[in-house]
Protein backbone atom coordinates (compact mmCIF):
# COMPACT_ATOMS: atom_id res chain seq x y z
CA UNK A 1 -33.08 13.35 -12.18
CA UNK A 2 -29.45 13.32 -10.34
CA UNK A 3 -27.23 15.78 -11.92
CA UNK A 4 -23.55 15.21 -13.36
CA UNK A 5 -21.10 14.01 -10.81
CA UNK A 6 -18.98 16.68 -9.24
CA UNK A 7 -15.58 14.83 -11.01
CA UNK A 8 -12.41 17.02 -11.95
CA UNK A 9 -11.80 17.28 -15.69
CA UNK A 10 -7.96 16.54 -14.81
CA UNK A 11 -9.56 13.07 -13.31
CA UNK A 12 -11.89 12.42 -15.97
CA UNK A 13 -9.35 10.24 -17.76
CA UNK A 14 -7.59 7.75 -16.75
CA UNK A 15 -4.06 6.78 -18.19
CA UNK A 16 -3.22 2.70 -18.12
CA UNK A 17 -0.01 2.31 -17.16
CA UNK A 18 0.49 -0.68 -18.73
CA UNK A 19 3.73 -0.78 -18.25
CA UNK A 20 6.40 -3.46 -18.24
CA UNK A 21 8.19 -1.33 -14.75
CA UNK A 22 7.87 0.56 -12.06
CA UNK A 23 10.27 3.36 -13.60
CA UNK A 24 8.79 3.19 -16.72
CA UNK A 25 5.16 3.94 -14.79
CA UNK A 26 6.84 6.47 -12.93
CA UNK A 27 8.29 8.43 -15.91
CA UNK A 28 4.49 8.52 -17.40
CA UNK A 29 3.47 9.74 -13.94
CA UNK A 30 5.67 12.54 -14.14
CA UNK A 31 5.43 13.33 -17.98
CA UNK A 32 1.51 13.64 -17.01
CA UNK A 33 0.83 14.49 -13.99
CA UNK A 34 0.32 18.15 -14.83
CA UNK A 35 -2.59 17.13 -16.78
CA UNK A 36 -4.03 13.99 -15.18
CA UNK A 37 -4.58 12.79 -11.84
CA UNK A 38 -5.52 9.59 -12.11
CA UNK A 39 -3.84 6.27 -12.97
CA UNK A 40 -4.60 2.62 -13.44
CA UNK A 41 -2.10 0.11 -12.13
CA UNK A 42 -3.25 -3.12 -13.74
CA UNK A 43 -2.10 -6.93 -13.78
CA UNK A 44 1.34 -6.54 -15.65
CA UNK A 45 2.00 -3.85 -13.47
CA UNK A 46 1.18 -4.64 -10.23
CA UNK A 47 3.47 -8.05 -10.93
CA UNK A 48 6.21 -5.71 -11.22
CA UNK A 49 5.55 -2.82 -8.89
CA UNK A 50 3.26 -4.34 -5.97
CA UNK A 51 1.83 -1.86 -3.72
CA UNK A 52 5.17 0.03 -3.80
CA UNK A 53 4.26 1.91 -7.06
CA UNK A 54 0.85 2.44 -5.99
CA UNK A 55 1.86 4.28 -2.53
CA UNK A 56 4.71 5.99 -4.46
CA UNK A 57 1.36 7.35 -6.72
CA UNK A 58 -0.76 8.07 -4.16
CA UNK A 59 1.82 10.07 -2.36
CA UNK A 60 2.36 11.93 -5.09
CA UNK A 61 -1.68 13.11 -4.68
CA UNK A 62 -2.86 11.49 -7.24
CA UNK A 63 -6.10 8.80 -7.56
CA UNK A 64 -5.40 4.87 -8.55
CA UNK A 65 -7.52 2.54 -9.87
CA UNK A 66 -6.37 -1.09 -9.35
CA UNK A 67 -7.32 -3.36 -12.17
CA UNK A 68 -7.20 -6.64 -11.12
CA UNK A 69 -10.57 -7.99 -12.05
CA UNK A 70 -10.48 -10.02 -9.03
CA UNK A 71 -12.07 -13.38 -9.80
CA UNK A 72 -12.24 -16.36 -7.59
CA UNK A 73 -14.11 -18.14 -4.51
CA UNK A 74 -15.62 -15.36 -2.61
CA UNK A 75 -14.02 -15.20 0.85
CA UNK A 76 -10.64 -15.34 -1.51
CA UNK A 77 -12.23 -12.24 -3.12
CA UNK A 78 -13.29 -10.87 -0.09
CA UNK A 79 -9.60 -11.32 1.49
CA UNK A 80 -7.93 -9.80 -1.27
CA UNK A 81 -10.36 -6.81 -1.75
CA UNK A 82 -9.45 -6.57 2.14
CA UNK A 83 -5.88 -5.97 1.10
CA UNK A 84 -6.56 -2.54 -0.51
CA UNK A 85 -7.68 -0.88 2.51
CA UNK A 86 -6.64 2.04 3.80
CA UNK A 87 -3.82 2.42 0.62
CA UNK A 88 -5.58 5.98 -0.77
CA UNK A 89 -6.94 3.50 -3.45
CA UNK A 90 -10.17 5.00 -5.12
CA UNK A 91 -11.29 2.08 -7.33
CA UNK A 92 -10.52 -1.79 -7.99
CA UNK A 93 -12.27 -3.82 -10.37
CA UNK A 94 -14.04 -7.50 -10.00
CA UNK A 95 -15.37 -10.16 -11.89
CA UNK A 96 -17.68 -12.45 -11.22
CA UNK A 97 -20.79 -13.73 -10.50
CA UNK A 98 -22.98 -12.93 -7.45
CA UNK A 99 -21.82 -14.07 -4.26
CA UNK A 100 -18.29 -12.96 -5.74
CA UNK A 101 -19.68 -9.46 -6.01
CA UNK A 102 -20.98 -9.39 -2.63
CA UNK A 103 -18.51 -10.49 -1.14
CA UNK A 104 -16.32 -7.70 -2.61
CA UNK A 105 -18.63 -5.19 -1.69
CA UNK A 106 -18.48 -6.67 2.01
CA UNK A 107 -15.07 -6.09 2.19
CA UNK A 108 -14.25 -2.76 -0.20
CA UNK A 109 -14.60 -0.21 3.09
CA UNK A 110 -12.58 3.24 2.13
CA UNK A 111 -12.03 1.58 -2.11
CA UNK A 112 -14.98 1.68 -4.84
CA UNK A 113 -15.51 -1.64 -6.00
CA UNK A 114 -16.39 -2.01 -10.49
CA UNK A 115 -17.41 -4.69 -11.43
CA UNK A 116 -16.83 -5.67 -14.80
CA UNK A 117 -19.60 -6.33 -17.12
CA UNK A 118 -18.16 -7.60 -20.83
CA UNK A 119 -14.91 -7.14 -21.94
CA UNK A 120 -14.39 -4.53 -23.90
CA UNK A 121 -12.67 -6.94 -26.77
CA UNK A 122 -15.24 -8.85 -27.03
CA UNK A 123 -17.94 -8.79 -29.64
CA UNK A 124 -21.42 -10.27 -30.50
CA UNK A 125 -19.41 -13.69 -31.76
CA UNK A 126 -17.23 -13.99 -28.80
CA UNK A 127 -20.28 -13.65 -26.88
CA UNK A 128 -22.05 -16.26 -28.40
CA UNK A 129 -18.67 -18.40 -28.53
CA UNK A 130 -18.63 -18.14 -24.90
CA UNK A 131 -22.33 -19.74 -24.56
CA UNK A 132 -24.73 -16.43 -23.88
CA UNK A 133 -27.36 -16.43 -26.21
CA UNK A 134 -27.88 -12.56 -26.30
CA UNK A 135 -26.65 -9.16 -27.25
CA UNK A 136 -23.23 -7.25 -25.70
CA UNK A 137 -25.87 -4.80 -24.77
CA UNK A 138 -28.50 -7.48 -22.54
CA UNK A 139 -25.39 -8.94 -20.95
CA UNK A 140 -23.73 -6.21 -19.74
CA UNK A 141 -27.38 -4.44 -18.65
CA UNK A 142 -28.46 -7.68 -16.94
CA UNK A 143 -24.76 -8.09 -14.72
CA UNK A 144 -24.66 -4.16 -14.25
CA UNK A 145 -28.20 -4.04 -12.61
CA UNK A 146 -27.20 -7.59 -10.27
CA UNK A 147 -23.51 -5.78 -9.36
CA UNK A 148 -25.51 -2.81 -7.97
CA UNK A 149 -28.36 -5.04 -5.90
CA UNK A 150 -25.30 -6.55 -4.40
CA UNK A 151 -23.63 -3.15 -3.34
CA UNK A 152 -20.99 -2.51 -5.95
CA UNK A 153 -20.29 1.18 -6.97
CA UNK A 154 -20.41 1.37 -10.62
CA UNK A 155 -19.42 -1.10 -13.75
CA UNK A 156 -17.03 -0.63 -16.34
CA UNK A 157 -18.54 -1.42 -19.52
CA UNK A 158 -18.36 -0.02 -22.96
CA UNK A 159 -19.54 3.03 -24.18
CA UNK A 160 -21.56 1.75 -26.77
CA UNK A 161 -23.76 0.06 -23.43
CA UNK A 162 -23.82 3.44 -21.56
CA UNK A 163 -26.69 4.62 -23.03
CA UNK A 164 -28.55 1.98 -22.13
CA UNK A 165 -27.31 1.98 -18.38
CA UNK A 166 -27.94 5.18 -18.06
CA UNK A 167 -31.54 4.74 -18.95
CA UNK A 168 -32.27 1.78 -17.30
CA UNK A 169 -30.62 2.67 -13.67
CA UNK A 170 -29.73 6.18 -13.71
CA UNK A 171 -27.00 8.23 -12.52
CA UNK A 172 -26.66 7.32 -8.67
CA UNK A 173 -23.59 4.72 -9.85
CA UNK A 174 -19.91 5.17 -11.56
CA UNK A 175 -19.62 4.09 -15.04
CA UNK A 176 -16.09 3.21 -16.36
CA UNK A 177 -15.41 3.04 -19.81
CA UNK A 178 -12.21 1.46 -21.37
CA UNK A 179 -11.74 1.01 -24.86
CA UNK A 180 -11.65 4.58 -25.65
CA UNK A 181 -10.16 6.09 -28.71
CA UNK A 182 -9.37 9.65 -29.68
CA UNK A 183 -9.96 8.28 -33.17
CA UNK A 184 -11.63 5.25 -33.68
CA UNK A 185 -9.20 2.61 -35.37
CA UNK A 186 -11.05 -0.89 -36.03
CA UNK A 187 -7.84 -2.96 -36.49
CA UNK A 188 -6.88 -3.20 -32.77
CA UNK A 189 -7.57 -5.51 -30.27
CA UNK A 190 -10.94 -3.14 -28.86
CA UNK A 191 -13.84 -4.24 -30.71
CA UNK A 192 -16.71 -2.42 -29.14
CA UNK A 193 -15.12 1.18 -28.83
CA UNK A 194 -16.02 4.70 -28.95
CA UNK A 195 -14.00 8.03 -29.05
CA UNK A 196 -13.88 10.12 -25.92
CA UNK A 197 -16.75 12.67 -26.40
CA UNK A 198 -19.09 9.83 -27.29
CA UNK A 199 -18.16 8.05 -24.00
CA UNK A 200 -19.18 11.04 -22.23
CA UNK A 201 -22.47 11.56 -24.46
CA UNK A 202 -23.29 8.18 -23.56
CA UNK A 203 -23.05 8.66 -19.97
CA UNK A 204 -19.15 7.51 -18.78
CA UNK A 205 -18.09 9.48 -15.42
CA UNK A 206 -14.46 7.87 -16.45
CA UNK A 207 -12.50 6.78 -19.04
CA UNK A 208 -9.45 4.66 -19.26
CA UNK A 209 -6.88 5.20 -22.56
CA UNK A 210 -3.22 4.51 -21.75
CA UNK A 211 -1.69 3.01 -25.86
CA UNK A 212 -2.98 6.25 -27.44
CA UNK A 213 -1.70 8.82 -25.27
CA UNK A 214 1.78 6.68 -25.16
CA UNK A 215 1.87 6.91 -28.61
CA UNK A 216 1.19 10.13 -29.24
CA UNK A 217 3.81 12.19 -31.04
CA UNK A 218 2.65 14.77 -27.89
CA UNK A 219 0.52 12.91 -24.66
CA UNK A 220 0.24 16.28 -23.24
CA UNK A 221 -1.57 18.55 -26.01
CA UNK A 222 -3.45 14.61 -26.82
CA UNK A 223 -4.67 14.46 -23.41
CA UNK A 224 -5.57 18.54 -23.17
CA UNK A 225 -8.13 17.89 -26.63
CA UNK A 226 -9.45 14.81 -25.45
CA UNK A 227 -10.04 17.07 -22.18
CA UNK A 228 -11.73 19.73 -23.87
CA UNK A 229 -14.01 16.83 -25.84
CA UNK A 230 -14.66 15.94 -22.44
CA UNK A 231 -16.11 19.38 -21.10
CA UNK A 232 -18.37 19.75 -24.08
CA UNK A 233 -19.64 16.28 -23.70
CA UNK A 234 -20.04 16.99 -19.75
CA UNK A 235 -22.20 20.35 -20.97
CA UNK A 236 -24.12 18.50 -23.68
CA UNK A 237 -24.94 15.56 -21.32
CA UNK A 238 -26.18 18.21 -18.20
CA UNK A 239 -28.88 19.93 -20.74
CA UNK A 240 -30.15 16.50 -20.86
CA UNK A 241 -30.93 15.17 -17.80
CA UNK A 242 -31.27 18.41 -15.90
């Protein structure tokens, strides 16, 4: 079996800056970048900052992952996805169904495309709610295993699915796992979560926490435990499957 990715531990995590400005994002860039070296710029973000903040990032050296969960006809998709080229960005997320997906991966040349499986605050009665007649767990499996026949990367899912990823279609694609908690806490708005070693147990490659580490009394010694939960994980995980 495939082996652990060859994945920094300072690029293991990835902090959300889900942020309401650019200089806010680029005050968490530079309170962090010591320790991490890579950054999401999502939706609230990127309606502030554009591609400005994300150059200023990647000039700085470090990775971005745009969220924008790209979701519409697919040569829109495919124009958009188009757009990221040849910015230093290393992953951008997209939702959808197939010929969405494809397109994407069509179009994704130097950027990783994720596609995103279930949301990760959504739970077994949303999921019904929303008219699927099936587990968290068979959705995500069954649109993870159709975003990789259409050329995607990897998925972002939560880490409660990993396992079953994992098993089902191996290592030889990025899993993304949002969601994550250094200690679990049931009253927020993430209802399938897990803390950061289990997301690394399970079989994550990445992991994106931004509210935890910006509320941490100290991000920095935060972010260098979850790190070290990380490498034990990683070690755990390699007996495994070597």
């Amino acid at each position: 079996m495939t082996s652990l990715k060859a994945i920094d531990i300072d690029k293991r995590i990835i902090f959300a800056l889900d942020v309401e400005s650019s200089d806010e994002a680029k005050k968490w860039v530079i309170k962090l970048e010591e320790r991490v070296k890579f950054f999401k710029v999502g939706l609230q973000l990127f309606l502030a900052g554009g591609f400005d903040i994300i150059e200023w990032i990647v000039k700085r050296g470090l990775e971005v992952m745009v969220d924008l969960k790209f979701f519409d006809v697919p040569q829109t998709v495919a124009s958009a996805v188009a757009q990221l080229r040849g910015r230093g960005i290393s992953l951008a997320t997209v939702h959808g169904n197939d010929a969405i997906l494809e397109a994407a991966a069509k179009a994704k040349h130097d950027v990783k495309i994720l596609a995103v499986t279930v949301l990760t605050s959504l739970d077994q009665g949303d999921i019904h709610d929303l008219g699927f007649q099936c587990s968290p767990e068979e959705l995500v499996l069954s649109r993870a295993r159709r975003a990789l026949q259409h050329g995607c990367d990897g998925i972002v899912s939560s880490g409660l699915e990993a396992p079953k990823l994992r098993k089902e279609l191996g290592e030889k694609f990025l899993v993304v796992v949002p969601g994550v908690r250094p200690v679990l806490n049931r009253t927020d708005d993430q209802k399938r979560t897990v803390d950061v070693k289990e997301a690394f147990l399970n079989g994550a490659d990445y992991v994106v926490i931004g509210r935890p580490i910006r509320q941490a009394p100290d991000p920095l010694r935060l972010i260098a435990g979850m790190q070290a939960q990380i490498q034990e994980a990683l070690e755990e995980r390699s007996q495994i499957i070597s």
